[in-house]
PDB file of N, CA and C in Angstrom:
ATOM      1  N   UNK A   1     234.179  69.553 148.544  1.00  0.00           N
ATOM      2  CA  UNK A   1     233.289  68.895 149.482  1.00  0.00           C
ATOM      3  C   UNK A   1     233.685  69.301 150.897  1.00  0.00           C
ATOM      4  N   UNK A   2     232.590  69.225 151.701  1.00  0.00           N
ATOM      5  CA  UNK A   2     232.361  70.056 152.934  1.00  0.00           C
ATOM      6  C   UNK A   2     233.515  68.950 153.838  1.00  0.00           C
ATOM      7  N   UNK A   3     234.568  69.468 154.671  1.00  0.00           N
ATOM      8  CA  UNK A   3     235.357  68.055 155.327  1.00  0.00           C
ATOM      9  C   UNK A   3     234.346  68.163 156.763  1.00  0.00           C
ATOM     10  N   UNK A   4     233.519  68.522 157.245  1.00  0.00           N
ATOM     11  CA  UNK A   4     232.722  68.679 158.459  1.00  0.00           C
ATOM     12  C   UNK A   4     232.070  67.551 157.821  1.00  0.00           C
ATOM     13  N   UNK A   5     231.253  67.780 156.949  1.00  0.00           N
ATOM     14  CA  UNK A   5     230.026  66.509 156.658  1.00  0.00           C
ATOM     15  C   UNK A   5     230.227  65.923 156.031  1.00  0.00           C
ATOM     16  N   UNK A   6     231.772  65.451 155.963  1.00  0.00           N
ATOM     17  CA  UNK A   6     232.484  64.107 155.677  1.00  0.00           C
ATOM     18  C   UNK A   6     232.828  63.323 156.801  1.00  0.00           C
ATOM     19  N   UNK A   7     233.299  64.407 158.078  1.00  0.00           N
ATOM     20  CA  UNK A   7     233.430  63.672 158.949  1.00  0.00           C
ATOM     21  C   UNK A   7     232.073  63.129 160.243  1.00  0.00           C
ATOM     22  N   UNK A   8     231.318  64.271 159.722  1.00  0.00           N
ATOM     23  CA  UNK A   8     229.905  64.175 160.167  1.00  0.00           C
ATOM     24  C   UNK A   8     229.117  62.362 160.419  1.00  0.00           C
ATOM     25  N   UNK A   9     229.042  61.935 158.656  1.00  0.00           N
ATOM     26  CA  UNK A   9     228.799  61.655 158.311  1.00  0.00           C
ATOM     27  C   UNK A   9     229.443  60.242 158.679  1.00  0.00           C
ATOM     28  N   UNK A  10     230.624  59.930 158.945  1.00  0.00           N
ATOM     29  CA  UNK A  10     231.596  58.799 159.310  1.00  0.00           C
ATOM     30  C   UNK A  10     231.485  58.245 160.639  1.00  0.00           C
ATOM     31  N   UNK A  11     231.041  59.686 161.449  1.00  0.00           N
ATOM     32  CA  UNK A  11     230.663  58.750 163.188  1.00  0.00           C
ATOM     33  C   UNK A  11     229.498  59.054 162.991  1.00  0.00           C
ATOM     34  N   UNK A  12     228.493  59.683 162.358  1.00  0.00           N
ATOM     35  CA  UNK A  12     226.840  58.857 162.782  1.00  0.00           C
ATOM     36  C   UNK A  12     226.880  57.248 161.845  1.00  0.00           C
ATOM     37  N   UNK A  13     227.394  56.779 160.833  1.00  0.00           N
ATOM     38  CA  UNK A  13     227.845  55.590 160.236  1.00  0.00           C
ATOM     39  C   UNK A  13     228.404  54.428 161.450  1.00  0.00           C
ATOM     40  N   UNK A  14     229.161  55.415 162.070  1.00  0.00           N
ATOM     41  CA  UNK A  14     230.156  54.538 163.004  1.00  0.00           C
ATOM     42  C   UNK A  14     229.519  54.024 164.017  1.00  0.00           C
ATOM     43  N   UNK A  15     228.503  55.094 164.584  1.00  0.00           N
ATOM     44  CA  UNK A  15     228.226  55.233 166.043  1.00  0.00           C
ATOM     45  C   UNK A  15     226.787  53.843 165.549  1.00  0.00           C
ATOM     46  N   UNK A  16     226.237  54.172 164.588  1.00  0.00           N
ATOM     47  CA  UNK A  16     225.177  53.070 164.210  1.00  0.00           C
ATOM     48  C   UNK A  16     225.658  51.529 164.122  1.00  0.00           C
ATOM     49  N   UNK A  17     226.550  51.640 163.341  1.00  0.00           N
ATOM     50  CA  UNK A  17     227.431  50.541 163.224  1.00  0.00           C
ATOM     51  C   UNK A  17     227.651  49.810 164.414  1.00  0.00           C
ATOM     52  N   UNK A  18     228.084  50.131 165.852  1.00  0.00           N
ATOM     53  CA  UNK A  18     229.030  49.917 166.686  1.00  0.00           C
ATOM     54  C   UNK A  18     227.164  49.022 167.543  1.00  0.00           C
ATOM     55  N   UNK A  19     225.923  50.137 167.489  1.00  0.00           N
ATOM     56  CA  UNK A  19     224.541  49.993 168.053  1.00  0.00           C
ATOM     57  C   UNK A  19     224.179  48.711 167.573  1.00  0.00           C
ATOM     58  N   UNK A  20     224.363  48.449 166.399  1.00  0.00           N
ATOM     59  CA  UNK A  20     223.888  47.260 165.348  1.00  0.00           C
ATOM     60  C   UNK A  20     224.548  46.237 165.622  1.00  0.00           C
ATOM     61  N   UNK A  21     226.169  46.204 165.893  1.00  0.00           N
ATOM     62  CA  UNK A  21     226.920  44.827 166.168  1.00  0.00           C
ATOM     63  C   UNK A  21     226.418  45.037 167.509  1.00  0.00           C
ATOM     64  N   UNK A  22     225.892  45.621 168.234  1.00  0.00           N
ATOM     65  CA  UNK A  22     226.024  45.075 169.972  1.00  0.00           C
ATOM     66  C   UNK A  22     224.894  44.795 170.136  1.00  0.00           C
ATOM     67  N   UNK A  23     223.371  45.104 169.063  1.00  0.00           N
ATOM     68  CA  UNK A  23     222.365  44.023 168.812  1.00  0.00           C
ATOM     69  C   UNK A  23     222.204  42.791 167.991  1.00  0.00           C
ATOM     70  N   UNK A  24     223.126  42.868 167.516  1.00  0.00           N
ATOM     71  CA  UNK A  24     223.067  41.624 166.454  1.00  0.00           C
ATOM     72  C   UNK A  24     224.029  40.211 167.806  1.00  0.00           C
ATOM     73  N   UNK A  25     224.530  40.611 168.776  1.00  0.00           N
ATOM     74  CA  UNK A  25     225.272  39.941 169.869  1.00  0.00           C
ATOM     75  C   UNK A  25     224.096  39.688 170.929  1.00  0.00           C
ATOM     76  N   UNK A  26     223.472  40.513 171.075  1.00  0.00           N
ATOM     77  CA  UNK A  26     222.484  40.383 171.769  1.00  0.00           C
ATOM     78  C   UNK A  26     221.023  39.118 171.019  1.00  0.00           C
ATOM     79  N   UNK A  27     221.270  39.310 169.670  1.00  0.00           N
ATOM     80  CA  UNK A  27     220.378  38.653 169.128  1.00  0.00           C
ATOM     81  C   UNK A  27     218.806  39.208 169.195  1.00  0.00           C
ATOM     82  N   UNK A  28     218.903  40.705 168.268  1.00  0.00           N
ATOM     83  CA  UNK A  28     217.956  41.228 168.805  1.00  0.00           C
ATOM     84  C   UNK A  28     217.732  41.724 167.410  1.00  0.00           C
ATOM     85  N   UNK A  29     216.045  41.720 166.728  1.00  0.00           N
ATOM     86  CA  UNK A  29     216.008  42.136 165.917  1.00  0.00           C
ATOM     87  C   UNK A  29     215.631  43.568 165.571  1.00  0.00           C
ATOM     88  N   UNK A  30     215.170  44.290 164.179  1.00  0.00           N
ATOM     89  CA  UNK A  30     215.950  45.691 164.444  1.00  0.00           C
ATOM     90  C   UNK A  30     214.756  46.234 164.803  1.00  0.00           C
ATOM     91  N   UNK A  31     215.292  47.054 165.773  1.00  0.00           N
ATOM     92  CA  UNK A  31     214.398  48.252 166.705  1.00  0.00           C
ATOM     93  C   UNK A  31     214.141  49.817 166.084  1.00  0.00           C
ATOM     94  N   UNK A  32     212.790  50.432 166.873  1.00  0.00           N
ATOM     95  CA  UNK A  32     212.660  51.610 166.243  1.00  0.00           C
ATOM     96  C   UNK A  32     213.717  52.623 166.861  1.00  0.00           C
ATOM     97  N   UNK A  33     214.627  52.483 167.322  1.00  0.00           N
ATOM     98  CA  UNK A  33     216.414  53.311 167.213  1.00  0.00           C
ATOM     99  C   UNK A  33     216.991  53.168 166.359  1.00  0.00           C
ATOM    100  N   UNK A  34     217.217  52.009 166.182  1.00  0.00           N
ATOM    101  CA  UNK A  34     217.862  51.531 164.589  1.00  0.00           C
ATOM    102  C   UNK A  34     217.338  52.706 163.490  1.00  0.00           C
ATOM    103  N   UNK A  35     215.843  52.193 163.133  1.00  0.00           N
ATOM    104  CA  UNK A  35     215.570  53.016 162.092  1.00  0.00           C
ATOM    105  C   UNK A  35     215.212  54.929 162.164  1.00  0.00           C
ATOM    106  N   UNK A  36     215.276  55.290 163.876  1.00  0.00           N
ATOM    107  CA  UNK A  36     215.669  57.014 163.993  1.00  0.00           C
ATOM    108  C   UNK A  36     217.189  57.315 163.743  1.00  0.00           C
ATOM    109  N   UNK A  37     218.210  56.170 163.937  1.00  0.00           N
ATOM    110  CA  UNK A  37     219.627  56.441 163.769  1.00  0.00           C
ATOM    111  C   UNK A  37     219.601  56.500 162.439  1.00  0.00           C
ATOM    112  N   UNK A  38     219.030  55.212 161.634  1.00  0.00           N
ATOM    113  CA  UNK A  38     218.739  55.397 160.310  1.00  0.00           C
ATOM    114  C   UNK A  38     218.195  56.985 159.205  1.00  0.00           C
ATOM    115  N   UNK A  39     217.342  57.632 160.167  1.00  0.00           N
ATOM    116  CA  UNK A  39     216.749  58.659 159.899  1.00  0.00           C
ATOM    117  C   UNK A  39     217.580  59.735 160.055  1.00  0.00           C
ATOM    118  N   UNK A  40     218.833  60.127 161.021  1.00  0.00           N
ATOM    119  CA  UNK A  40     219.484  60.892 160.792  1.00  0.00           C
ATOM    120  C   UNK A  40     220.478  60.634 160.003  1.00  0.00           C
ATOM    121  N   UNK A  41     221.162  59.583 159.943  1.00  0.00           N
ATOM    122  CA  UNK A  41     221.892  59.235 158.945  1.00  0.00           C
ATOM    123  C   UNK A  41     221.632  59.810 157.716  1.00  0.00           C
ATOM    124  N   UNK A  42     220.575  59.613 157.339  1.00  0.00           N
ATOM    125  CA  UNK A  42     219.703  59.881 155.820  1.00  0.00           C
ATOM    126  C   UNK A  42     219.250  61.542 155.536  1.00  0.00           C
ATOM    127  N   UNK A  43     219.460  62.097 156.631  1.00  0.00           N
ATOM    128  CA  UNK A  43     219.187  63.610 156.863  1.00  0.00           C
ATOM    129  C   UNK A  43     220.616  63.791 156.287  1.00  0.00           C
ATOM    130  N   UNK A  44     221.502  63.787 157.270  1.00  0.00           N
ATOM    131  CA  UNK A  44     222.650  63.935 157.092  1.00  0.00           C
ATOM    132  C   UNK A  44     223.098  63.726 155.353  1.00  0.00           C
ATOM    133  N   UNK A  45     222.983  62.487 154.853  1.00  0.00           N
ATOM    134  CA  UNK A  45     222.937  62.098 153.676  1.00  0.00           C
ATOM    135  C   UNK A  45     222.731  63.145 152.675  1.00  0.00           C
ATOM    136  N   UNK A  46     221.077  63.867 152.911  1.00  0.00           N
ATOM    137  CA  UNK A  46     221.228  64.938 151.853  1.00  0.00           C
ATOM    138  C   UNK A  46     221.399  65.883 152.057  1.00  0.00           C
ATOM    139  N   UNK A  47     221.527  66.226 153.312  1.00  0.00           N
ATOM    140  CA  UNK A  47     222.743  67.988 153.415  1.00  0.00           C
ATOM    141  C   UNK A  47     223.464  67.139 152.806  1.00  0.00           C
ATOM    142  N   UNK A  48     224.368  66.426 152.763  1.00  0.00           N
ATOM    143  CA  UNK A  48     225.847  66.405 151.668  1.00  0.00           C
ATOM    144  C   UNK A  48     225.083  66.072 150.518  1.00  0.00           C
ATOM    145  N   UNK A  49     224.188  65.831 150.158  1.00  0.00           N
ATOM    146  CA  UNK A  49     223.931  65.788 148.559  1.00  0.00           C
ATOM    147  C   UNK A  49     223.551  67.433 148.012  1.00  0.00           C
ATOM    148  N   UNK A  50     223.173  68.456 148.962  1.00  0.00           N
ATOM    149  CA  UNK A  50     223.228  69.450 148.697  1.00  0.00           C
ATOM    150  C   UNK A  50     224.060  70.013 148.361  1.00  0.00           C
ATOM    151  N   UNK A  51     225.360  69.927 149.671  1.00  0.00           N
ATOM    152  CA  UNK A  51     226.157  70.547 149.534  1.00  0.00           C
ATOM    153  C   UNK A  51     227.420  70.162 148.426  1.00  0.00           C
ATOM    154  N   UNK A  52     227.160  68.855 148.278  1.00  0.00           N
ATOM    155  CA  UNK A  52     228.396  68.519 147.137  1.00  0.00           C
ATOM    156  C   UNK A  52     227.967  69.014 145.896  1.00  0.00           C
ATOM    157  N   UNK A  53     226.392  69.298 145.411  1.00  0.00           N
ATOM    158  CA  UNK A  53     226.286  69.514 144.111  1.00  0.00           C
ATOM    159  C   UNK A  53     226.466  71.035 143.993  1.00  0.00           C
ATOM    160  N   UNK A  54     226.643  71.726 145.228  1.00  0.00           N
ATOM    161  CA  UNK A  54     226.857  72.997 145.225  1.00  0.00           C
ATOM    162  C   UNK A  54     228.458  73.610 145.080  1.00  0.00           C
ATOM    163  N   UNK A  55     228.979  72.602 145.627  1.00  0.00           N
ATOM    164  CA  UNK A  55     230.791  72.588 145.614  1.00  0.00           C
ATOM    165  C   UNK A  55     230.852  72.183 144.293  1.00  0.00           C
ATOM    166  N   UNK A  56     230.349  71.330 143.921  1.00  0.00           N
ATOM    167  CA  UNK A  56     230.967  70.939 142.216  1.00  0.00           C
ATOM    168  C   UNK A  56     230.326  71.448 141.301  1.00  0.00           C
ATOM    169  N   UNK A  57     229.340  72.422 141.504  1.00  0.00           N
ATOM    170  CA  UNK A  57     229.041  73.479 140.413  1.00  0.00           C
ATOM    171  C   UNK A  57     230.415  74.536 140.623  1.00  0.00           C
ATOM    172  N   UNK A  58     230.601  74.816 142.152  1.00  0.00           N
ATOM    173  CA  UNK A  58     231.550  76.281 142.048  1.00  0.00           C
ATOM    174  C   UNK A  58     232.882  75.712 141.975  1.00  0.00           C
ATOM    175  N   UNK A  59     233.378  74.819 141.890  1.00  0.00           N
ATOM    176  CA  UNK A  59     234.657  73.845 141.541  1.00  0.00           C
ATOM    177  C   UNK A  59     235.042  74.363 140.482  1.00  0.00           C
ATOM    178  N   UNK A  60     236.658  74.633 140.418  1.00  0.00           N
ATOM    179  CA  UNK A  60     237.459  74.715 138.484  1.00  0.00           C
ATOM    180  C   UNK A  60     238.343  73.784 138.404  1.00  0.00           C
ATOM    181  N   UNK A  61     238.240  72.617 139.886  1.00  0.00           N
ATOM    182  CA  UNK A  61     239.156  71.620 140.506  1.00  0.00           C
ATOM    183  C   UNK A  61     238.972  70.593 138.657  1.00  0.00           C
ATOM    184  N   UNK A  62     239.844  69.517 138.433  1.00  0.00           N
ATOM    185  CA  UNK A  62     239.500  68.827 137.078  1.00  0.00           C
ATOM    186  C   UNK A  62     238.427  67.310 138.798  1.00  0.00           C
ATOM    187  N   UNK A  63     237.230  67.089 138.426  1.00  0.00           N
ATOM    188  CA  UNK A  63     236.514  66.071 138.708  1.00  0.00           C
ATOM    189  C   UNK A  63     235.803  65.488 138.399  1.00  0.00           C
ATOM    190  N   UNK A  64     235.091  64.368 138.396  1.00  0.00           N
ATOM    191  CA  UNK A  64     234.424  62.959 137.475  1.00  0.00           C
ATOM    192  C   UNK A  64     232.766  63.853 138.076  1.00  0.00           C
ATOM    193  N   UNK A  65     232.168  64.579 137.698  1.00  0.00           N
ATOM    194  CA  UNK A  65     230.645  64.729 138.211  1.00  0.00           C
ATOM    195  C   UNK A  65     230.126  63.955 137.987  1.00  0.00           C
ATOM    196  N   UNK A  66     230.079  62.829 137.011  1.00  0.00           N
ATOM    197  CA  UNK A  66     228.680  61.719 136.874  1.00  0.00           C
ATOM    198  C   UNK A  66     229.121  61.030 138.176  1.00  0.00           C
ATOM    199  N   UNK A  67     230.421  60.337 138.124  1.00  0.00           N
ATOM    200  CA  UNK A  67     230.867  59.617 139.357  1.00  0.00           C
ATOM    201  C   UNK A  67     230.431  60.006 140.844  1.00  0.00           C
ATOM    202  N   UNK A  68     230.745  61.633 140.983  1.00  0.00           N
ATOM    203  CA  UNK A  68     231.020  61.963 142.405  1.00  0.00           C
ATOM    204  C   UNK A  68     229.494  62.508 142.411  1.00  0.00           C
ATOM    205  N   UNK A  69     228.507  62.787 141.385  1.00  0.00           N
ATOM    206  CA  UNK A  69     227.085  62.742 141.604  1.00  0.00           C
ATOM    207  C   UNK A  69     226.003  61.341 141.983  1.00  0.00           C
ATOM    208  N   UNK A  70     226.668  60.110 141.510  1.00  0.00           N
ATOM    209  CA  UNK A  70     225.904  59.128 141.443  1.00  0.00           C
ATOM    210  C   UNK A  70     226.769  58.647 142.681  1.00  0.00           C
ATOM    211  N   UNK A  71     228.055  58.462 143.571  1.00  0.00           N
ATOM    212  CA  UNK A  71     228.060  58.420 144.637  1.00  0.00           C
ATOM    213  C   UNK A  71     227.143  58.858 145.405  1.00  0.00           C
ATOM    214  N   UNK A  72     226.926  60.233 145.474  1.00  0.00           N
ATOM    215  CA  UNK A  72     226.324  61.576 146.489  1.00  0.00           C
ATOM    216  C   UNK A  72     224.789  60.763 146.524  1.00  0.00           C
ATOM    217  N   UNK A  73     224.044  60.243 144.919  1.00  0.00           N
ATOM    218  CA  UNK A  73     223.164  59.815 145.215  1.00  0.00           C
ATOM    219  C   UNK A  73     222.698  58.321 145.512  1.00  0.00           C
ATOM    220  N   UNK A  74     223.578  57.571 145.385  1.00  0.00           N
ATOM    221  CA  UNK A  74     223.499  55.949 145.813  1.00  0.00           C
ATOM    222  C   UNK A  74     223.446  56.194 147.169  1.00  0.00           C
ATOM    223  N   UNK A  75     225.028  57.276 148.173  1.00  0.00           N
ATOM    224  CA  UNK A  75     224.572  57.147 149.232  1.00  0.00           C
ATOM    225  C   UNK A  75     222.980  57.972 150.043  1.00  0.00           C
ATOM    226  N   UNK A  76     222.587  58.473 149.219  1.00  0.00           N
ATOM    227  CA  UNK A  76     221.015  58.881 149.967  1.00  0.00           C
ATOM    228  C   UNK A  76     220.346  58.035 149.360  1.00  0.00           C
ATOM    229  N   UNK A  77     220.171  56.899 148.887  1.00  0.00           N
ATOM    230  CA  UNK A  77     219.357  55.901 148.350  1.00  0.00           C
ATOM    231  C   UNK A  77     219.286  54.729 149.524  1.00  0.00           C
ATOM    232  N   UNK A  78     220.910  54.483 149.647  1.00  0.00           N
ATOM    233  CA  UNK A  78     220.883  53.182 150.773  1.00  0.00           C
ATOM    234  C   UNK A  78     220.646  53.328 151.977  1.00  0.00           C
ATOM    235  N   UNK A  79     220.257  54.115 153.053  1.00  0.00           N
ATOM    236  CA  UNK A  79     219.612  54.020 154.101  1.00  0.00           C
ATOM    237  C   UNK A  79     217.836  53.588 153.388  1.00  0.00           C
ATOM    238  N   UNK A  80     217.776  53.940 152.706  1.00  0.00           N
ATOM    239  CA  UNK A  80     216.244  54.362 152.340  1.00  0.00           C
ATOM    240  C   UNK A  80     216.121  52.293 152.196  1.00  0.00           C
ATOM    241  N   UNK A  81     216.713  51.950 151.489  1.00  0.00           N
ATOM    242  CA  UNK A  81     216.429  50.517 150.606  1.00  0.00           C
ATOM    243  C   UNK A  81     216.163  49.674 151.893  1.00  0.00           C
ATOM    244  N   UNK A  82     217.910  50.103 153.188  1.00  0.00           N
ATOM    245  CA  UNK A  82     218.266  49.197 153.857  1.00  0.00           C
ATOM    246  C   UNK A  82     216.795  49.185 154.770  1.00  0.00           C
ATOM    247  N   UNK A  83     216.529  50.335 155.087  1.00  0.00           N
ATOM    248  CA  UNK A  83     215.272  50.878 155.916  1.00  0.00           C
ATOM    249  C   UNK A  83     214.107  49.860 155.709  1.00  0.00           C
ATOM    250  N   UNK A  84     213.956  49.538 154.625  1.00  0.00           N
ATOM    251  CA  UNK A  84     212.732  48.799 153.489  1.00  0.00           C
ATOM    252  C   UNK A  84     212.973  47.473 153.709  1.00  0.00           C
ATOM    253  N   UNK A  85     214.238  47.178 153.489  1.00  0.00           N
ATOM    254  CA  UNK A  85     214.387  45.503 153.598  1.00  0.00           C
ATOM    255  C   UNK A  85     214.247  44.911 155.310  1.00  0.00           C
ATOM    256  N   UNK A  86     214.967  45.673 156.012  1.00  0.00           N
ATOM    257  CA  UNK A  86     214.946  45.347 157.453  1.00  0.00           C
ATOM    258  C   UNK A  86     213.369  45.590 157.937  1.00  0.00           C
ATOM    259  N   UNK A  87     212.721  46.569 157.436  1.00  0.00           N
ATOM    260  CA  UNK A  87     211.575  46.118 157.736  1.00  0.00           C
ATOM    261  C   UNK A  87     210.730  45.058 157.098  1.00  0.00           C
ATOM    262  N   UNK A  88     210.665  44.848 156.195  1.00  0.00           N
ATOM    263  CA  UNK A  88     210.291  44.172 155.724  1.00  0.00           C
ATOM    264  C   UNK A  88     210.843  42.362 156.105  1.00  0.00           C
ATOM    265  N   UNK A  89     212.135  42.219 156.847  1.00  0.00           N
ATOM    266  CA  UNK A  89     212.455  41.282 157.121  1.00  0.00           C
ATOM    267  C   UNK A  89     212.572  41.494 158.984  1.00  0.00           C
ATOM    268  N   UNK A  90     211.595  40.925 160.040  1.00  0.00           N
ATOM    269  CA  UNK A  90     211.731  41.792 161.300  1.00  0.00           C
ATOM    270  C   UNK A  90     212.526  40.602 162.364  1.00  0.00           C
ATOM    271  N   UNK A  91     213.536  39.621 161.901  1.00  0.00           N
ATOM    272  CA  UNK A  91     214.433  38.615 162.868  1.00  0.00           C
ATOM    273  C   UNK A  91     215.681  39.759 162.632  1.00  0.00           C
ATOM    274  N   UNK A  92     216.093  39.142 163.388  1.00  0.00           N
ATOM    275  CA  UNK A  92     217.886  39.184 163.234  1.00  0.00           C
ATOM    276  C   UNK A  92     218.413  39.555 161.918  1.00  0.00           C
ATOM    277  N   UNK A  93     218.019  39.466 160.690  1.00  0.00           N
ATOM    278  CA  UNK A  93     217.895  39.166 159.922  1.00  0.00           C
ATOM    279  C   UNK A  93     218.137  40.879 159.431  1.00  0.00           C
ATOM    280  N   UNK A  94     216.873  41.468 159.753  1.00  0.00           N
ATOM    281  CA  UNK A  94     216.798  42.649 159.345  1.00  0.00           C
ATOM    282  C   UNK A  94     218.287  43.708 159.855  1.00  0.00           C
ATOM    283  N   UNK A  95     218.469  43.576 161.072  1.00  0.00           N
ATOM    284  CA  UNK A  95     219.479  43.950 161.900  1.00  0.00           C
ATOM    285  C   UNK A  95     221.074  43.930 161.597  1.00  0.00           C
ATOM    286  N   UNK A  96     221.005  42.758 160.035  1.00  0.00           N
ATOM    287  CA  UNK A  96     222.184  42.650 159.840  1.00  0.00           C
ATOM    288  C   UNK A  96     222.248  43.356 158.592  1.00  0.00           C
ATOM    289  N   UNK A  97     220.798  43.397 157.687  1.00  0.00           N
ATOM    290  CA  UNK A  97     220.584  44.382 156.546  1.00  0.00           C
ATOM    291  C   UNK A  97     220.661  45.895 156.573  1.00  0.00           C
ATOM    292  N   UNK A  98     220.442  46.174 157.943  1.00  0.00           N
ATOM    293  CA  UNK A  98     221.001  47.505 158.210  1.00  0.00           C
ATOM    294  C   UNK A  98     222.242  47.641 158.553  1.00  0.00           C
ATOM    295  N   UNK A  99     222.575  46.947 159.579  1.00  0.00           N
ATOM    296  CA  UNK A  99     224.471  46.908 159.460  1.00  0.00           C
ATOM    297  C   UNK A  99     225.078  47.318 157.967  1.00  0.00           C
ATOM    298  N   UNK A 100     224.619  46.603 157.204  1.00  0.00           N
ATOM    299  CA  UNK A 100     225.260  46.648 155.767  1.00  0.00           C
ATOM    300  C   UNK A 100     224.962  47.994 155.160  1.00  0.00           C
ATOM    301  N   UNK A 101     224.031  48.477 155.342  1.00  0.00           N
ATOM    302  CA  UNK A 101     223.356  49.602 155.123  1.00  0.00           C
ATOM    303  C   UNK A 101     224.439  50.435 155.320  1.00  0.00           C
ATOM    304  N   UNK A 102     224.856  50.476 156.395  1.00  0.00           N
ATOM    305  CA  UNK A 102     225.100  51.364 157.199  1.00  0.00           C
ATOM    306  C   UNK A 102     226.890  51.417 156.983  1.00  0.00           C
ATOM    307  N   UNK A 103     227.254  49.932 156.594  1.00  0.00           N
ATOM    308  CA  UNK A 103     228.713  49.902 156.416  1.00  0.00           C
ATOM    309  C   UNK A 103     229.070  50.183 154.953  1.00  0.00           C
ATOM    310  N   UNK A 104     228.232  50.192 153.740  1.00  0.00           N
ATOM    311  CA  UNK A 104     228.084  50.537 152.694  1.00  0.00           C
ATOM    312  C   UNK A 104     227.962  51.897 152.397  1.00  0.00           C
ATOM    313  N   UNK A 105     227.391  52.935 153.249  1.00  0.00           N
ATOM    314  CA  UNK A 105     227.427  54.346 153.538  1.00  0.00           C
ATOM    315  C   UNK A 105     229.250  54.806 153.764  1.00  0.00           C
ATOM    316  N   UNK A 106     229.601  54.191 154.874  1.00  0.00           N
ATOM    317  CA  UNK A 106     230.455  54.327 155.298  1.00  0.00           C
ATOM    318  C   UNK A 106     231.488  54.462 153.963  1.00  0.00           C
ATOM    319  N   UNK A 107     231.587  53.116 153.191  1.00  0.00           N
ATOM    320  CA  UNK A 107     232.262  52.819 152.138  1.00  0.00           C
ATOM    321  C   UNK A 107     232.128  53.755 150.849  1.00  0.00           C
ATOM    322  N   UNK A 108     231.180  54.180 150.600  1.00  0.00           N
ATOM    323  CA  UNK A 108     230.862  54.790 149.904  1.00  0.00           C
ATOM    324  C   UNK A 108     231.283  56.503 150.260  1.00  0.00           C
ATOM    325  N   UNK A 109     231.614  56.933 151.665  1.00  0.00           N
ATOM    326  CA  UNK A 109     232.022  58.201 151.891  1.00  0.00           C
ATOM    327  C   UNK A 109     233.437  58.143 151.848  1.00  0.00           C
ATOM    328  N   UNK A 110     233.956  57.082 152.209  1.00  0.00           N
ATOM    329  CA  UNK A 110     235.378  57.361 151.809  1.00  0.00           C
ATOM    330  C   UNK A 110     235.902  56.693 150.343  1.00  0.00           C
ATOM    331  N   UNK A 111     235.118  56.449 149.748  1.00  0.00           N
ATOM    332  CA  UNK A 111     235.518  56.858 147.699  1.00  0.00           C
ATOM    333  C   UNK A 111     234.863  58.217 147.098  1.00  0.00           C
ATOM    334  N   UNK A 112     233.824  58.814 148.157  1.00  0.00           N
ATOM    335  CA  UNK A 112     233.664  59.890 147.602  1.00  0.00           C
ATOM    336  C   UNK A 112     234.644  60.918 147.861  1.00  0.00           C
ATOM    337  N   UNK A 113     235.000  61.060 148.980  1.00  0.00           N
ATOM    338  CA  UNK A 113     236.301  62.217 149.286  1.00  0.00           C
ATOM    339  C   UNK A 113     237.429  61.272 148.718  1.00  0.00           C
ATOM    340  N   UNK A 114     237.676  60.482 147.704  1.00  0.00           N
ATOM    341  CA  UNK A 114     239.019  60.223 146.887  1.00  0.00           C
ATOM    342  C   UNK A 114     238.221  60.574 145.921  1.00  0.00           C
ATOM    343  N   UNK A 115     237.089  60.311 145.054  1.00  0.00           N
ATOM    344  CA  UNK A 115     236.835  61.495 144.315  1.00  0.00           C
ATOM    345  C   UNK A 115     237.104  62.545 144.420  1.00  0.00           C
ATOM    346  N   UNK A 116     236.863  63.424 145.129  1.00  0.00           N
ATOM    347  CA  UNK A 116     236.765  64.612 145.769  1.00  0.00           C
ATOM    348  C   UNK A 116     238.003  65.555 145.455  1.00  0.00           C
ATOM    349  N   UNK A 117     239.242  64.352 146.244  1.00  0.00           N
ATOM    350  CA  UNK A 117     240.275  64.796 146.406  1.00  0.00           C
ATOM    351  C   UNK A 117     241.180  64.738 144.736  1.00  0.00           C
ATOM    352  N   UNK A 118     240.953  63.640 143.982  1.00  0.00           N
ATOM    353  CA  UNK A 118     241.323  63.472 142.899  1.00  0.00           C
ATOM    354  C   UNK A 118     242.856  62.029 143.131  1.00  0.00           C
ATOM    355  N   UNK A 119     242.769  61.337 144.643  1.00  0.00           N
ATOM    356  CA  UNK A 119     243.587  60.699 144.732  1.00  0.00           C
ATOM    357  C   UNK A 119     242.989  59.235 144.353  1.00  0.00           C
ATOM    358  N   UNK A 120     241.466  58.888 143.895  1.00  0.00           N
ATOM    359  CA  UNK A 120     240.908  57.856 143.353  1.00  0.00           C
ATOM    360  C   UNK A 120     241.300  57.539 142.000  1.00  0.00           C
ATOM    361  N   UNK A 121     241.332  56.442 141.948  1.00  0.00           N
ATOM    362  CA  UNK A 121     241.771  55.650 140.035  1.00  0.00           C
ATOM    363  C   UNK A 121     240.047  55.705 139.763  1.00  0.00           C
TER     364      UNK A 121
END
């Protein structure tokens, strides 16, 4: 796995993250930034779903592919859901469903590079 669009991937997470708690303080529900930060996020998302299924075809590394495939694709699923619910919910409300979104990405990239790496149980 690519370590650029691992780390890529950790500050557009971060940098959203950091946008979301300083509206959710503000008490502000979620805005169309939210969901363009959302949109690159989710770009981002499947260049690494590209590129990981391309590393773990040319891999002779020993790794879990159902695991480190159904990571690769849960995380291009959850911007998409969080995207859906926050709109679909437009208080404060929504604003915190993307937070989660967004901190669940996060979570999910660092068990994929311990997949990756082979230092995950």
């Amino acid at each position: 796995m690519n370590p650029w669009l691992y780390g890529v991937a950790l500050v557009l997470a971060g940098a959203l993250a950091v946008l979301l708690v300083l509206d959710l303080v503000r008490d502000r529900a979620a805005q169309d930034s939210h969901l363009i930060g959302l949109a690159i996020l989710e770009v981002a998302m499947l260049v690494q779903l590209v590129a990981g299924l391309v590393a773990l075809a040319r891999t002779e590394r020993e790794i879990e592919g159902a695991v480190f495939v159904s990571y690769l694709v849960t995380n291009l699923l959850v911007p998409v859901v969080a995207a859906f619910f926050a709109l679909a919910e437009r208080s404060r409300v929504g604003t915190t469903i993307l937070l989660l979104g967004v901190a669940t990405v996060a979570g999910l990239e660092v068990r994929l590079w311990d997949v990756w790496g082979g230092s995950g149980a």
